[in-house]
PDB file of N, CA and C in Angstrom:
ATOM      1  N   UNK A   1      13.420 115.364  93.314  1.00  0.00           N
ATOM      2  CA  UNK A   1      14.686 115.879  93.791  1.00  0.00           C
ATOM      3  C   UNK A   1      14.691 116.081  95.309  1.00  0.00           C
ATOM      4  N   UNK A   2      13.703 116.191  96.096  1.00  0.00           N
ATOM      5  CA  UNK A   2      13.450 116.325  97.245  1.00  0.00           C
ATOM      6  C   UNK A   2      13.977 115.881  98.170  1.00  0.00           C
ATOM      7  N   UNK A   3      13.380 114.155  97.777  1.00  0.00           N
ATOM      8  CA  UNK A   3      14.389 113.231  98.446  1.00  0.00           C
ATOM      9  C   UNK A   3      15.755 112.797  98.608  1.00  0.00           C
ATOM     10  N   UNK A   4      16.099 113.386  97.621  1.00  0.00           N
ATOM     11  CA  UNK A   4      18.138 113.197  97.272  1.00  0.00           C
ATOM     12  C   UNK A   4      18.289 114.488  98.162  1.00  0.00           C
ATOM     13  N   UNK A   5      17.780 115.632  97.737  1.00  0.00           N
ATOM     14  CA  UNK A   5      18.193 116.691  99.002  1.00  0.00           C
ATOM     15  C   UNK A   5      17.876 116.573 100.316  1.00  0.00           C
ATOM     16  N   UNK A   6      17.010 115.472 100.675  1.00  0.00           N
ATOM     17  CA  UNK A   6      16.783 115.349 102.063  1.00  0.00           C
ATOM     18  C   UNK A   6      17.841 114.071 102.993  1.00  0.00           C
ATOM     19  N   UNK A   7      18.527 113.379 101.891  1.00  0.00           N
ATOM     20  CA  UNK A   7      19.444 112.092 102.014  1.00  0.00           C
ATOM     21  C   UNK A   7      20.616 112.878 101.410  1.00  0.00           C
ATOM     22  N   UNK A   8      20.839 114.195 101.255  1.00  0.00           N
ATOM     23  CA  UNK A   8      22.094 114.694 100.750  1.00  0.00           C
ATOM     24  C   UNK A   8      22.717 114.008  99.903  1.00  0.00           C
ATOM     25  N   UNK A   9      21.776 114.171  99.269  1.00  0.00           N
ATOM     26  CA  UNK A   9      22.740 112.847  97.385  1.00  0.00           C
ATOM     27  C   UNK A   9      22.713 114.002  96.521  1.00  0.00           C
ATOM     28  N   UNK A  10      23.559 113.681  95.854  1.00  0.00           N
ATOM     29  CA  UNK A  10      23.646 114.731  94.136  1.00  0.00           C
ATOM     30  C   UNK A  10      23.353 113.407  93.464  1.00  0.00           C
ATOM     31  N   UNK A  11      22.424 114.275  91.974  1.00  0.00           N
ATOM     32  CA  UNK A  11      21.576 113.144  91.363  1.00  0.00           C
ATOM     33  C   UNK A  11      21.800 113.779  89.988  1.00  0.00           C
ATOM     34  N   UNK A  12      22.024 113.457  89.272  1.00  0.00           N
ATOM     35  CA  UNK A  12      21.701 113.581  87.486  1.00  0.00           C
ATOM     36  C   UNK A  12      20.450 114.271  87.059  1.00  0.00           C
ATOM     37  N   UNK A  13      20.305 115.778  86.821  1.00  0.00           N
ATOM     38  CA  UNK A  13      19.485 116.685  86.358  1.00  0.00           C
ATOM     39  C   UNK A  13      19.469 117.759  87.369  1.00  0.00           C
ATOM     40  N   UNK A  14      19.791 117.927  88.446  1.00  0.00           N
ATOM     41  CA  UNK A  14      20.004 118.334  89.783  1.00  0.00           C
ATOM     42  C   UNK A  14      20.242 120.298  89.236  1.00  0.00           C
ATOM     43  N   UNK A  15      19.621 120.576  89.479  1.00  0.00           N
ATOM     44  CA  UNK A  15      20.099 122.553  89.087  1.00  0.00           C
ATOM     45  C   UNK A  15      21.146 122.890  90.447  1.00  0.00           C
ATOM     46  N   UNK A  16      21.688 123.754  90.044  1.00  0.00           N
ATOM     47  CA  UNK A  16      22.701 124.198  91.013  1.00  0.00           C
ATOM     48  C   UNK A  16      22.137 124.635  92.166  1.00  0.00           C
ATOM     49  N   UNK A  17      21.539 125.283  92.269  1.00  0.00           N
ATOM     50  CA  UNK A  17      20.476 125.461  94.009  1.00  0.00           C
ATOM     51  C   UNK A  17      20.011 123.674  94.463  1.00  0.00           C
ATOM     52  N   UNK A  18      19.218 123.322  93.451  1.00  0.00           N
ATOM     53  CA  UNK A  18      18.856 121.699  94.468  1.00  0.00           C
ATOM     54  C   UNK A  18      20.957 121.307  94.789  1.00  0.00           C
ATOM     55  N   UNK A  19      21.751 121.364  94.020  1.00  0.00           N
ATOM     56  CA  UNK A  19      23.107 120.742  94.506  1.00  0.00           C
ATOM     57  C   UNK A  19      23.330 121.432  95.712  1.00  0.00           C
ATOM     58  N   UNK A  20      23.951 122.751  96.030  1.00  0.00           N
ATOM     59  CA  UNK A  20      23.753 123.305  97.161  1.00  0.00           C
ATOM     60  C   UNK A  20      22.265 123.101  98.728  1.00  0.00           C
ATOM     61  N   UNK A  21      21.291 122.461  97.845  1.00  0.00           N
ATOM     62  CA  UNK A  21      20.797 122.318  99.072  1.00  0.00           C
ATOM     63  C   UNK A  21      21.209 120.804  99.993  1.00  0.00           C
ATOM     64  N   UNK A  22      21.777 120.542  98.227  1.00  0.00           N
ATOM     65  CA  UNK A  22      21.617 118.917  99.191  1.00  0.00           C
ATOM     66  C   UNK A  22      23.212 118.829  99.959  1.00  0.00           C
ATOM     67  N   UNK A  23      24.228 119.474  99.013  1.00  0.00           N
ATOM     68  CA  UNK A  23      25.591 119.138  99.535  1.00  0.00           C
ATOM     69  C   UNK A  23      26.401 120.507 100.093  1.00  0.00           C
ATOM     70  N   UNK A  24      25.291 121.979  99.976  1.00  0.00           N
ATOM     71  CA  UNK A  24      26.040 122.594 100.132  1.00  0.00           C
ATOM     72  C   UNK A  24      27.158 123.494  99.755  1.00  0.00           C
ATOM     73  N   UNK A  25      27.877 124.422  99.987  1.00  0.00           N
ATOM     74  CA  UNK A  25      29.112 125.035  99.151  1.00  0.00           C
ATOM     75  C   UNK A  25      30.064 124.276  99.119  1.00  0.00           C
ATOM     76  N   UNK A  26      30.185 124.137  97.723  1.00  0.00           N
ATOM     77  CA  UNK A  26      31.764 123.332  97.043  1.00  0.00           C
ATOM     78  C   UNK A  26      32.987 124.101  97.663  1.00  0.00           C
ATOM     79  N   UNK A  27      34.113 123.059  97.687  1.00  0.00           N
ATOM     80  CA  UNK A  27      35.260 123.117  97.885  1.00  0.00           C
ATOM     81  C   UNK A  27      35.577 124.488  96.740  1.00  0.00           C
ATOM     82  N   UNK A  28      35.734 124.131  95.434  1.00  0.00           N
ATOM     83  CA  UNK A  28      35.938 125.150  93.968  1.00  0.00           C
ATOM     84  C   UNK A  28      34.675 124.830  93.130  1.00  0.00           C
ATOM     85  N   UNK A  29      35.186 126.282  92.532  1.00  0.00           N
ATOM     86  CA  UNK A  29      33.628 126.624  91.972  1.00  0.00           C
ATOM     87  C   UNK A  29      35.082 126.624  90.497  1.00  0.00           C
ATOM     88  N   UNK A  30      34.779 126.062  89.242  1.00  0.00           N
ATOM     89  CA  UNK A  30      35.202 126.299  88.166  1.00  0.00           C
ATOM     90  C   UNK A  30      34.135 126.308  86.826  1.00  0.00           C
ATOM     91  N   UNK A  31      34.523 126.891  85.668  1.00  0.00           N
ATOM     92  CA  UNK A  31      33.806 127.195  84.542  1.00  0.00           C
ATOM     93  C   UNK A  31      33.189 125.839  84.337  1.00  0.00           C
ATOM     94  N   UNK A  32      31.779 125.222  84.453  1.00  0.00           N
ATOM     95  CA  UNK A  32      31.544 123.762  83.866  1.00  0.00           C
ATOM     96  C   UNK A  32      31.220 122.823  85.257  1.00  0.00           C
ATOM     97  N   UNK A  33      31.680 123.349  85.865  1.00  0.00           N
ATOM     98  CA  UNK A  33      32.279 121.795  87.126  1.00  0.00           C
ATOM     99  C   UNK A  33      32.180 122.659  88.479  1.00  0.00           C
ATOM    100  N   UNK A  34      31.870 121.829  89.467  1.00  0.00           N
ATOM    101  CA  UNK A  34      32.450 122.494  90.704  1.00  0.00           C
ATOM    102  C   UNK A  34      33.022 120.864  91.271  1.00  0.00           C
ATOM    103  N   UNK A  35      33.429 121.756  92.887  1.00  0.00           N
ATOM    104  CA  UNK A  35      34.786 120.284  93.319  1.00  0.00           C
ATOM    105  C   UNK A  35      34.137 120.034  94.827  1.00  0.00           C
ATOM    106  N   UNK A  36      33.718 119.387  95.352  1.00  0.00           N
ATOM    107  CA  UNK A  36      33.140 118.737  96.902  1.00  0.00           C
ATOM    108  C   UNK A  36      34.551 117.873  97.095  1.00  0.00           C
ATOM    109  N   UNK A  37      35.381 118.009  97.460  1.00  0.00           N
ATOM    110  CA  UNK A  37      36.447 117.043  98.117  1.00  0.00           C
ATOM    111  C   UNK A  37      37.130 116.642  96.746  1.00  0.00           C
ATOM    112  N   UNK A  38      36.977 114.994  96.545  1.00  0.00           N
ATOM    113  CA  UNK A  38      37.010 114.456  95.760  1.00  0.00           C
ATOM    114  C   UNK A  38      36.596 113.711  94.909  1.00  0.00           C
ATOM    115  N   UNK A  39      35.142 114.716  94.756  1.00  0.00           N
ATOM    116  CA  UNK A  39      34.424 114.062  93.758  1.00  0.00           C
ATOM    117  C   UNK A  39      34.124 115.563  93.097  1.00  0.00           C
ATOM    118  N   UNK A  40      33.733 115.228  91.394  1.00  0.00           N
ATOM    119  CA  UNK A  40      33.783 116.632  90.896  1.00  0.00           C
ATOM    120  C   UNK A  40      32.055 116.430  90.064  1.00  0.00           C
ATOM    121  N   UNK A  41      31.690 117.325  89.922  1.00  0.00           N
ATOM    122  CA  UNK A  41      30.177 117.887  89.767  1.00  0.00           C
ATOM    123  C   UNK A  41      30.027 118.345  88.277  1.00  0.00           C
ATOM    124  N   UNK A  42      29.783 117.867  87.249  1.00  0.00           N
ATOM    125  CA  UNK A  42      30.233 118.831  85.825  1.00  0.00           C
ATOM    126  C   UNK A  42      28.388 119.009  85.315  1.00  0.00           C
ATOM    127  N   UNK A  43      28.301 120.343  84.613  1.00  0.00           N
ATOM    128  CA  UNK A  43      26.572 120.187  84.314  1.00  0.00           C
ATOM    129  C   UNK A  43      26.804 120.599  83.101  1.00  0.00           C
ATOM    130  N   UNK A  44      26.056 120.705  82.253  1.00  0.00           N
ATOM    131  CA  UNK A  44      25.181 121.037  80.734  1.00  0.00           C
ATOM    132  C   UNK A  44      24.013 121.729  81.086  1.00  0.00           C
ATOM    133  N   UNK A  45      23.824 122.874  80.607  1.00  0.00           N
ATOM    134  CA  UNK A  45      22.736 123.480  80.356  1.00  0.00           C
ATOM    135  C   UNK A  45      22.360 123.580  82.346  1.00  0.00           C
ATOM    136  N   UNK A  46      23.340 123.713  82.550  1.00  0.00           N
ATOM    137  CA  UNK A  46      22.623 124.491  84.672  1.00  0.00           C
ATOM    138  C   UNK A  46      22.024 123.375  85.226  1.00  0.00           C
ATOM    139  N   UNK A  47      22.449 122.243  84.808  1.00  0.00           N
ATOM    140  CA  UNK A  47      21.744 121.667  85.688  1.00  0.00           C
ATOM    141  C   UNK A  47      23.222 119.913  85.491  1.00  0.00           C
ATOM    142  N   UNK A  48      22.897 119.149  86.526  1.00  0.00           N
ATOM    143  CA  UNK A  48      24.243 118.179  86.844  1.00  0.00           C
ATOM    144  C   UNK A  48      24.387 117.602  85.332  1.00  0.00           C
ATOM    145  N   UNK A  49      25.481 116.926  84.875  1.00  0.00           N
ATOM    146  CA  UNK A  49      24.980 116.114  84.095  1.00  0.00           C
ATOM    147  C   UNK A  49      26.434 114.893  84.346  1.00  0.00           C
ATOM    148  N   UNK A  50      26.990 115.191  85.204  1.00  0.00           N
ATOM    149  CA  UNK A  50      27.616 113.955  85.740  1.00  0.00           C
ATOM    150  C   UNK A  50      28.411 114.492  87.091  1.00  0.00           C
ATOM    151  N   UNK A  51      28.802 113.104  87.689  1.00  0.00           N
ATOM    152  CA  UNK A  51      29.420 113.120  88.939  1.00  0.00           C
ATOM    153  C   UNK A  51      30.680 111.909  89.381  1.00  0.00           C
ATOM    154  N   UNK A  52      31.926 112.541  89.353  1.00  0.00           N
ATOM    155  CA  UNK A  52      32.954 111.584  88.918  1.00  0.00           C
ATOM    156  C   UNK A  52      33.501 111.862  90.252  1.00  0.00           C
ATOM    157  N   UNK A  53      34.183 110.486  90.929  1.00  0.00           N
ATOM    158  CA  UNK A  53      34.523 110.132  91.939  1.00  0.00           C
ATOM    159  C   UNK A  53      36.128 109.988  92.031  1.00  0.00           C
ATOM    160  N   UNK A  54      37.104 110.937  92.395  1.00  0.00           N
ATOM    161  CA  UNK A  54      38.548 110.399  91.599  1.00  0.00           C
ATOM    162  C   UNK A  54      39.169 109.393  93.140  1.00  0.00           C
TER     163      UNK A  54
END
């Protein structure tokens, strides 16, 4: 995970602290999901489990 936080990538398994290190505070924080612009962040079990680009 190191390297995606050091190239500021969000990656698939990612816990919410590695997301914040790599991208930082979200735009919205919602139940499930948070929002970076326009791409949205959704996890399972605290950690990423997808990343949708609208």
């Amino acid at each position: 995970m190191w390297s995606a936080i050091r190239e500021e990538r969000a990656v698939s398994g990612m816990t919410i602290t590695e997301l914040l290190l790599s991208w930082g505070d979200p735009d919205e924080v919602y139940d499930g999901y948070v929002v970076y612009g326009d791409q949205y962040v959704y996890f399972i079990n605290d950690k990423v489990f997808s990343i949708v680009n609208l």
